[in-house]
Protein backbone atom coordinates (compact mmCIF):
# COMPACT_ATOMS: atom_id res chain seq x y z
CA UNK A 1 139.58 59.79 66.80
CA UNK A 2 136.55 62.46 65.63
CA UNK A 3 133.89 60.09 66.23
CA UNK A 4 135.63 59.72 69.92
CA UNK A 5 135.61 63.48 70.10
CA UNK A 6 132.40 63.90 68.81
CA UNK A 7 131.18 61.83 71.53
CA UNK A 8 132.59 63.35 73.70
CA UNK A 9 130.74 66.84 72.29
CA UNK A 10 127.16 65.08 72.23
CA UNK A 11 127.59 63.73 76.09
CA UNK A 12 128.50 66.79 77.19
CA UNK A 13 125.54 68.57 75.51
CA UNK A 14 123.01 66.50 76.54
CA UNK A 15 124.53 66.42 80.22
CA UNK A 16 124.27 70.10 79.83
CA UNK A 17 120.83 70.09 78.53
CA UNK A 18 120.03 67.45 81.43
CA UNK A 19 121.45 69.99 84.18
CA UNK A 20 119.64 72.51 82.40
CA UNK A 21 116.37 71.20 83.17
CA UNK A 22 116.64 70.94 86.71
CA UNK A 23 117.78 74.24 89.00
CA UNK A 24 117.80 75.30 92.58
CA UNK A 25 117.60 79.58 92.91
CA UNK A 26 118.23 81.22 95.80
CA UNK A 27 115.90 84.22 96.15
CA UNK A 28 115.12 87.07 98.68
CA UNK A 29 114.02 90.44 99.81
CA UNK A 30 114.83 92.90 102.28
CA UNK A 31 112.58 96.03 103.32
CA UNK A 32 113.70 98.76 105.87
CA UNK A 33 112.57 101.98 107.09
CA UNK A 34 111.53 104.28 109.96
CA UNK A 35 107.92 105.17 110.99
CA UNK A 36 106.04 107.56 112.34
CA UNK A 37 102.94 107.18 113.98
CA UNK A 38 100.82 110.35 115.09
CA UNK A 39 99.08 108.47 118.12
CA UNK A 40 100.86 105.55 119.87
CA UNK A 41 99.49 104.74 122.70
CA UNK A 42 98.65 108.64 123.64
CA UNK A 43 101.76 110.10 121.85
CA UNK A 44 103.45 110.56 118.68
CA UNK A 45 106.11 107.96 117.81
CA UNK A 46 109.70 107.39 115.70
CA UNK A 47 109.99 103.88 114.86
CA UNK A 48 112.91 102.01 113.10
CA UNK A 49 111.30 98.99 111.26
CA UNK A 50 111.52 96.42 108.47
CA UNK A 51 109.50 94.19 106.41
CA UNK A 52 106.11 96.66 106.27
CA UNK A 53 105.91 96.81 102.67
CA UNK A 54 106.77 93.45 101.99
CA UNK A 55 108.22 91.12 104.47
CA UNK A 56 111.94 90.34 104.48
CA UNK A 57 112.84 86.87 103.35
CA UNK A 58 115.23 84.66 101.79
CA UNK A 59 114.60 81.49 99.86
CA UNK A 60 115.54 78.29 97.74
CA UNK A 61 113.11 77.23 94.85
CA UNK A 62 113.85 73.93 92.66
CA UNK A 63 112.60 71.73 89.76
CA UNK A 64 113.69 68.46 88.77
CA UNK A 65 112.86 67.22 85.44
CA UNK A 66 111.33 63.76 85.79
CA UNK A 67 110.99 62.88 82.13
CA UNK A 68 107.45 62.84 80.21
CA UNK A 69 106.54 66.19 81.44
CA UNK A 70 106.65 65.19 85.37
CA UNK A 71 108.69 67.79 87.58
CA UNK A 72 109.50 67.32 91.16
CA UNK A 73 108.97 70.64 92.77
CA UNK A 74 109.99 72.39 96.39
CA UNK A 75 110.16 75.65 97.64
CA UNK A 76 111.49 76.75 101.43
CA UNK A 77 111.08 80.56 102.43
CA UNK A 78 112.26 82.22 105.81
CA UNK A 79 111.13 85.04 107.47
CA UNK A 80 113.13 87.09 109.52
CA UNK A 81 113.49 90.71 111.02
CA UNK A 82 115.96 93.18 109.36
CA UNK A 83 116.13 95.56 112.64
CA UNK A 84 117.32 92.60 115.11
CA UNK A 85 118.23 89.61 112.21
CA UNK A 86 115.35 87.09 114.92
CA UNK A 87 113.32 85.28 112.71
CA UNK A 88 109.80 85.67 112.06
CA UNK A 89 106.86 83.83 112.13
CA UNK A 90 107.32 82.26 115.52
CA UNK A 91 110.88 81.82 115.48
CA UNK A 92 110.04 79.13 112.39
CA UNK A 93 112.99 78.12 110.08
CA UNK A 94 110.82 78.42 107.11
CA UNK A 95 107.99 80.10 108.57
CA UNK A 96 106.81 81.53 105.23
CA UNK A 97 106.61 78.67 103.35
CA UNK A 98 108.20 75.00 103.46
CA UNK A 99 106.72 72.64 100.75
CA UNK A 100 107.62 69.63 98.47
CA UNK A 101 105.53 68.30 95.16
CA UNK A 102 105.16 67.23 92.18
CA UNK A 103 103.80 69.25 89.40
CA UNK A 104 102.88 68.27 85.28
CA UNK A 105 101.57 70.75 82.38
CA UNK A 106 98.29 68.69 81.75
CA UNK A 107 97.44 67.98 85.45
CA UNK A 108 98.89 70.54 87.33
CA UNK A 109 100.58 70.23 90.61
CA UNK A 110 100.12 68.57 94.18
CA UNK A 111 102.10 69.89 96.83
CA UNK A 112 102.58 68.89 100.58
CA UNK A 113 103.94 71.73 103.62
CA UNK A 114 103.26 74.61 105.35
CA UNK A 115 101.78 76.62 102.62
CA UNK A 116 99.44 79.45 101.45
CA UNK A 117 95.60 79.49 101.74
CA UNK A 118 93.41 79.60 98.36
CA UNK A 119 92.42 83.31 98.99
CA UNK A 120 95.65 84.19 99.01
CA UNK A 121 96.78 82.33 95.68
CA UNK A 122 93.55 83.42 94.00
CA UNK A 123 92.34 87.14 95.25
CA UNK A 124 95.30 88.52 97.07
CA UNK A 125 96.61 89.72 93.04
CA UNK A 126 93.35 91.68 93.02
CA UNK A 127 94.01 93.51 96.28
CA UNK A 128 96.42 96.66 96.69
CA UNK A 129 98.35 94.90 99.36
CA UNK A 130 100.97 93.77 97.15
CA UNK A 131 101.74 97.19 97.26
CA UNK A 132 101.53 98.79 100.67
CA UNK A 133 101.18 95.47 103.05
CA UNK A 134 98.20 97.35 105.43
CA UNK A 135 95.63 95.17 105.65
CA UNK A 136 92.07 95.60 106.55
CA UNK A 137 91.87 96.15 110.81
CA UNK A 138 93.97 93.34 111.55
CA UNK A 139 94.11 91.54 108.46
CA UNK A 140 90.32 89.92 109.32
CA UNK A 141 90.12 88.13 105.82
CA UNK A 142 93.77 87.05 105.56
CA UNK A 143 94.75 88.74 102.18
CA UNK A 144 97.59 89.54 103.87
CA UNK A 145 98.63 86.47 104.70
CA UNK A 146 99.38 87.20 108.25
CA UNK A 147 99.48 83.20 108.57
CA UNK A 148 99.76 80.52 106.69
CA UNK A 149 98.75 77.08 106.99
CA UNK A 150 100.40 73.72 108.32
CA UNK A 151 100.76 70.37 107.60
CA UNK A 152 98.45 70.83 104.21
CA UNK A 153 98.12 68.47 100.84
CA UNK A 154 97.59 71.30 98.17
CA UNK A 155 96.35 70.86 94.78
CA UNK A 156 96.70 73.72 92.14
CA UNK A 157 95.51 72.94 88.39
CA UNK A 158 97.27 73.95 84.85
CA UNK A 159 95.76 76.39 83.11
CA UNK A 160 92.92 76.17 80.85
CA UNK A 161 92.61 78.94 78.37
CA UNK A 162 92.79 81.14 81.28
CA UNK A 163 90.88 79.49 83.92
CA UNK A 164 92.92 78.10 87.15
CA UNK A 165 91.07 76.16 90.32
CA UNK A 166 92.40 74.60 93.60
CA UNK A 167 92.03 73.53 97.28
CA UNK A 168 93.97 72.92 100.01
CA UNK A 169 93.45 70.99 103.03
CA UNK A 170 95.13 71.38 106.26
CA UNK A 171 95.34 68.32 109.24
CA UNK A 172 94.97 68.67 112.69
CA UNK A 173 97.23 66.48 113.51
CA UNK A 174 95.43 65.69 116.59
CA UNK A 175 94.83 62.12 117.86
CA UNK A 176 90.97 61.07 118.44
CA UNK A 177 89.72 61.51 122.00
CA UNK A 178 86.27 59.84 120.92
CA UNK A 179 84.19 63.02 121.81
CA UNK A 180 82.65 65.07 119.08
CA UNK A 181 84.01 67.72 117.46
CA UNK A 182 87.68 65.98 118.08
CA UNK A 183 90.58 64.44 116.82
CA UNK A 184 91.12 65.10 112.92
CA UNK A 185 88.16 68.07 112.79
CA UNK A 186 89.90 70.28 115.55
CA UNK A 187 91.76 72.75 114.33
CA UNK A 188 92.27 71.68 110.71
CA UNK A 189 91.28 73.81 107.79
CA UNK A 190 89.99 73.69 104.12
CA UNK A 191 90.17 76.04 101.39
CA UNK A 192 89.06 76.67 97.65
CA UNK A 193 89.93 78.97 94.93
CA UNK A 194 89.64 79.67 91.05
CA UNK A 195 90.67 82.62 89.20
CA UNK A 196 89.92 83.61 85.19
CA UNK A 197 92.51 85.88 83.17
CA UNK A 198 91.14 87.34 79.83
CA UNK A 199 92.91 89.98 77.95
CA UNK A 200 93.34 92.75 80.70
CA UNK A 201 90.85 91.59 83.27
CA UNK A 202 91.44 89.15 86.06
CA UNK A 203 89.21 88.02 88.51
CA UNK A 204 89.88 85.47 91.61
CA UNK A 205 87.46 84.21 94.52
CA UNK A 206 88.19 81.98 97.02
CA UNK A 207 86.69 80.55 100.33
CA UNK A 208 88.71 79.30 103.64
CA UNK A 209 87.17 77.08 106.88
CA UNK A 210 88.93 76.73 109.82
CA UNK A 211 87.40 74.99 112.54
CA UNK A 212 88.49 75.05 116.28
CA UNK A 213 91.85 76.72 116.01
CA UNK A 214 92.38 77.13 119.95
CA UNK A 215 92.25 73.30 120.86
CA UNK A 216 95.95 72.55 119.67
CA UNK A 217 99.21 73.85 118.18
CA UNK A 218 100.31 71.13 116.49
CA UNK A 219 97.20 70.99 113.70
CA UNK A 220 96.67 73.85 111.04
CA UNK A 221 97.08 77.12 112.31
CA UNK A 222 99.68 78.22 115.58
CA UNK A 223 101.21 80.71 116.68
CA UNK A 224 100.74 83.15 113.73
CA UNK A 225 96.98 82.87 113.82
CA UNK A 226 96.54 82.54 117.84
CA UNK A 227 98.55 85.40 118.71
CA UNK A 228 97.59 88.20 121.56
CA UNK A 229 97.44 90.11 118.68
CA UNK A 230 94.60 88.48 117.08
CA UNK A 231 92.75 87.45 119.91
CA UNK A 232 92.89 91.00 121.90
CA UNK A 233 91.58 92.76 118.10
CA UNK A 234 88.36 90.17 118.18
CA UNK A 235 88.00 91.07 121.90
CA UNK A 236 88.04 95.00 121.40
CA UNK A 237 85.50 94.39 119.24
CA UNK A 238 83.22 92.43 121.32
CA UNK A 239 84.17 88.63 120.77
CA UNK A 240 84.77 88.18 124.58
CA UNK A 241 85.92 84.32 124.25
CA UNK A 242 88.09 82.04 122.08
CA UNK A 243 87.19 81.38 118.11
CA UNK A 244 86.02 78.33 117.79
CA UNK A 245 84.67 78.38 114.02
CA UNK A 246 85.78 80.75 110.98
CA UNK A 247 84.94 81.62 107.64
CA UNK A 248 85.92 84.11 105.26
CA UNK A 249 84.74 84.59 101.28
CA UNK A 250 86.53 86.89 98.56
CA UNK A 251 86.45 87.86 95.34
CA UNK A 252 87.94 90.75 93.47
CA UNK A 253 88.88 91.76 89.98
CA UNK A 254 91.39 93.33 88.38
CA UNK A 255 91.82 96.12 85.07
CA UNK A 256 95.50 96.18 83.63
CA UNK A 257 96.36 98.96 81.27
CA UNK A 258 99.56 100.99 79.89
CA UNK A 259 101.26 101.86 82.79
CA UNK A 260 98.78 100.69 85.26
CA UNK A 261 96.37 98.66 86.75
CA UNK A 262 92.53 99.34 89.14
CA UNK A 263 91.10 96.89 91.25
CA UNK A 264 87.90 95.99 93.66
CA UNK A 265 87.37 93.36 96.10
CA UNK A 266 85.04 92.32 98.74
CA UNK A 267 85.26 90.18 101.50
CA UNK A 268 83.34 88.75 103.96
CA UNK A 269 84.83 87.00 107.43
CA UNK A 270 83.18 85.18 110.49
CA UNK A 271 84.29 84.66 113.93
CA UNK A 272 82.50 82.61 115.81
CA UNK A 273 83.00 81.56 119.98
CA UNK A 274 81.07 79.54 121.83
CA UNK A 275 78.49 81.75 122.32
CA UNK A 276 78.95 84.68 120.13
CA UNK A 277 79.84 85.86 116.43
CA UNK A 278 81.82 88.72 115.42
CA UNK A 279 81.54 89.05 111.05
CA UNK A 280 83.38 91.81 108.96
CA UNK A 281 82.31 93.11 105.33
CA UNK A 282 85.71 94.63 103.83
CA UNK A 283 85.34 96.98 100.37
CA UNK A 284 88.21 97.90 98.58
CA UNK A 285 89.25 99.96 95.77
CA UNK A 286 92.75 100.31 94.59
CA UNK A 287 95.15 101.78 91.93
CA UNK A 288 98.58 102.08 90.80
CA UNK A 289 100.03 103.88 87.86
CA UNK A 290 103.61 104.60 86.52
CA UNK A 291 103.96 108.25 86.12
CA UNK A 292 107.42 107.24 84.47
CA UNK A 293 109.10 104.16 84.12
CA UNK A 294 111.17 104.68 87.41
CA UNK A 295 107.76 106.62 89.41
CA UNK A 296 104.56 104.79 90.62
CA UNK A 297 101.76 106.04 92.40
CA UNK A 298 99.64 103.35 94.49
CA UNK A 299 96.59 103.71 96.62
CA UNK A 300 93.54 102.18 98.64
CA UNK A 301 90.80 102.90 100.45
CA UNK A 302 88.83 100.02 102.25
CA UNK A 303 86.04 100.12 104.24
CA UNK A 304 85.45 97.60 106.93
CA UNK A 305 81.97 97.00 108.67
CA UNK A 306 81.89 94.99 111.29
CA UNK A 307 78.65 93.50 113.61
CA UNK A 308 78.76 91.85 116.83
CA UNK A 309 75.24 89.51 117.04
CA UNK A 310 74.90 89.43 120.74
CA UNK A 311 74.60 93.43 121.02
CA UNK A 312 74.07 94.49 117.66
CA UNK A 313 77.53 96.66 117.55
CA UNK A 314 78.75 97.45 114.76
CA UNK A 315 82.17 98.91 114.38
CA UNK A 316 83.49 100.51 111.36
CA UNK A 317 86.52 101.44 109.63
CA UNK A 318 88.26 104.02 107.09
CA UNK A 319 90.86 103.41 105.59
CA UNK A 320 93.34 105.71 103.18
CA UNK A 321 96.68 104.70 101.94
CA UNK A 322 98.83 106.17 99.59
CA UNK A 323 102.60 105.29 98.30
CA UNK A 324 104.66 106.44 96.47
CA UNK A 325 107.63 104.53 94.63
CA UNK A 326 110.75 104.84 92.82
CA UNK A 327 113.32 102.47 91.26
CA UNK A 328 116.74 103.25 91.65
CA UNK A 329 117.49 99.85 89.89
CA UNK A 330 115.22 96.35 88.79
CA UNK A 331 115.41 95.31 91.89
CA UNK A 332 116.75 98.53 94.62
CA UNK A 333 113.50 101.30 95.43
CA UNK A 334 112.86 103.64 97.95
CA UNK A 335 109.46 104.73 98.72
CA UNK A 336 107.16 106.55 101.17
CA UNK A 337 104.03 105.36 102.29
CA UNK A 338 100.76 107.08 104.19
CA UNK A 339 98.22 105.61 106.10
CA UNK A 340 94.91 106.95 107.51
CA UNK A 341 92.69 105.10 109.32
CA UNK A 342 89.38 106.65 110.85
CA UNK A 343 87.39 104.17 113.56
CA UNK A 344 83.57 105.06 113.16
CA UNK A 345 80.07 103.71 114.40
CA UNK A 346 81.09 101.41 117.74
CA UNK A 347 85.12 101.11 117.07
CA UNK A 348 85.82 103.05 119.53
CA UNK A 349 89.68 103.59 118.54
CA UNK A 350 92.26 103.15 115.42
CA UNK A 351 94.83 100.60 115.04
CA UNK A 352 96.89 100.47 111.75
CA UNK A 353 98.42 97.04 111.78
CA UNK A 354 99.68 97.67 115.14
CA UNK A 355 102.14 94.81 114.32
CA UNK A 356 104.03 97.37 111.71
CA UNK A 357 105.21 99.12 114.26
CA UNK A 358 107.88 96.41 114.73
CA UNK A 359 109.88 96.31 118.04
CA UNK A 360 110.27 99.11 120.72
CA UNK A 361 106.74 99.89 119.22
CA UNK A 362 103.05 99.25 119.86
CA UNK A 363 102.87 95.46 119.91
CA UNK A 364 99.42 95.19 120.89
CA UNK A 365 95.69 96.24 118.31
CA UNK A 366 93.81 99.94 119.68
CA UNK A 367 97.50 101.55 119.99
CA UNK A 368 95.80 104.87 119.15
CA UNK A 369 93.93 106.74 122.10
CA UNK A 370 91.69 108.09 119.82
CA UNK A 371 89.57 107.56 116.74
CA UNK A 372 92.02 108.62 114.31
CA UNK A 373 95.79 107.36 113.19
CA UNK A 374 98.58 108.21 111.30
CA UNK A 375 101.16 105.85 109.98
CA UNK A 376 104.14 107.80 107.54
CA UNK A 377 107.04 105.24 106.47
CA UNK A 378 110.29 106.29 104.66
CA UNK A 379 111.91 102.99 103.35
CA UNK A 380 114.32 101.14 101.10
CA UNK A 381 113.92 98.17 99.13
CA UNK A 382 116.34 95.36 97.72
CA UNK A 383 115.31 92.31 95.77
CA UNK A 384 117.80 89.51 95.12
């Protein structure tokens, strides 16, 4: 009879340690808030809004244990709108990321979805954006993520002693018409990325190529990336017709120290149409410091320099932002956040990420009549 009990005890540990080892979390976030905005569209502007900080999102993450150090790995993450509950990203399920892998210590991972470029994984932790979520004039160099990228086969690698590399590569899903410049090489895209973590310093570059990202919807960037948005910021600038080729380049670095943390990064994006190429140089600084542990201070200034090779424009932006935060709980803050943003050389207006504004507001880039914008935001945070 006690070796029958004690039987019993052992199965039911090592079923417990079994479930143990494999768990499905449900995760999320939710960011609201009212804006104002000093110039919109010719006059000043109240705005009830959500997800400017951080979008709003909810999520399921999981790991199976496979046995011998092999873990099957997924994660699915919607977007959605907090002021009308309509989802984001196009109306997407799982618009902000929808992937399935497997992953091991010594090799590292390989995942398959709609996920994240290697800029983001590698220099978006450099970049104050985590923080505030305004981007450089319409988030040129994606550190914002402002898409993300289909139908990819994603590799990220373990660490070694502090070093991390990957790629991703995402398929046009196009069938060959026999031309050139067809089939698999329109619209797909390709990126690379490493980052190096020593002590308190951490520095990440990456580098992204997207090729032809008009010619279909169905291949690696969509909706998110061809959006009037998009399109009608490239053609204030001067980029009269349709991207056909783009490239961006970053790198940044990061300082961690009691109670805070100072950053730099540079980028570098190109936008090239059939007969013209618009490129941006973004510099940033940023900083963040806990005054106590409940108080942060965070800011950034970036500025943007654009040229246009056909005429030899060049427009420019400033860029100030400052936030302030505090934690009414781990995971409940409320904050307020200021943006300045000063056009300059041939920009001939501002436009804080116009799409911010959220609906019943400026939905389309140059909302400001003049050279010179204001953005103030009042919100409230939950984590879950």
């Amino acid at each position: 009879m006690k070796k029958r009990i004690l039987s019993v005890v052992v199965l039911g540990a090592c079923a417990s340690a079994a479930h143990a080892q494999s768990s499905v979390t449900l995760y999320g976030l939710v960011d609201a808030g009212v804006n104002y905005v000093n110039n919109d569209k010719g006059k000043s502007n109240f705005l009830m809004t959500s997800g400017v900080v951080q979008g709003n999102r909810w999520g399921l993450k999981g790991v199976e244990d496979l046995g011998d150090g092999l873990k099957a790995i997924f994660q699915l993450e919607n977007g959605f709108s907090l002021s009308n509950g309509t989802l984001g990203q196009g109306g997407r399920l799982f618009g902000r990321q929808a992937w399935v892998g497997l992953s091991k210590n010594t090799l590292g991972g390989l995942t398959f979805g709609r996920q994240y470029d290697s800029i983001v994984d590698y220099v978006q932790p450099t970049s104050g954006i985590p923080y505030t979520a305004i981007a450089s004039p319409f988030d040129n160099d994606n550190l914002d993520n402002d898409f993300r990228i289909n139908n990819t086969v994603k590799y990220a690698s373990p660490d070694f002693h502090g070093l991390k590399f990957g790629g991703l590569y995402g398929f046009s899903n196009s069938a060959s018409t026999g031309a050139a410049d067809s089939g698999f090489s329109v619209n797909r895209l390709w990126s690379l990325g490493a980052s190096y973590t020593t002590g308190s310093f951490y520095f990440g570059a990456g580098y992204m190529h997207l090729n032809s990202p008009n010619s279909n919807t169905l291949g690696a960037v969509s909706g998110d990336y061809i959006n009037v948005t998009r399109t009608s910021a490239l053609q204030a600038n001067g980029l009269a017709t349709a991207v056909t080729r783009s490239n961006v380049v970053a790198a940044g670095g990061t300082y961690s120290f009691n109670g805070g943390k100072v950053g730099v990064v540079y980028s570098h994006s190109e936008f090239d149409s059939a007969t013209d190429r618009l490129t941006f140089n973004n510099f940033e600084v940023n900083g963040s410091y806990y005054i106590t542990p409940a108080f942060s201070l965070a800011g950034i200034y970036t500025f943007t320099d654009g040229k246009l090779r056909s005429t030899d424009a060049s427009p420019k932006y400033h860029q100030f932002q400052l936030m302030a935060d505090y934690l009414l709980s781990k995971r409940t803050d409320v904050y307020i956040l200021g943006v300045y943003q000063r056009a300059a050389g041939d920009a001939t207006v501002a436009s804080i990420a116009p799409d911010s504004f959220g609906a019943g507001g400026s939905s389309a880039p140059d909302a400001s009549t003049s050279k010179n914008q204001v953005l103030v935001r009042l919100g409230l945070r939950h984590k879950f």
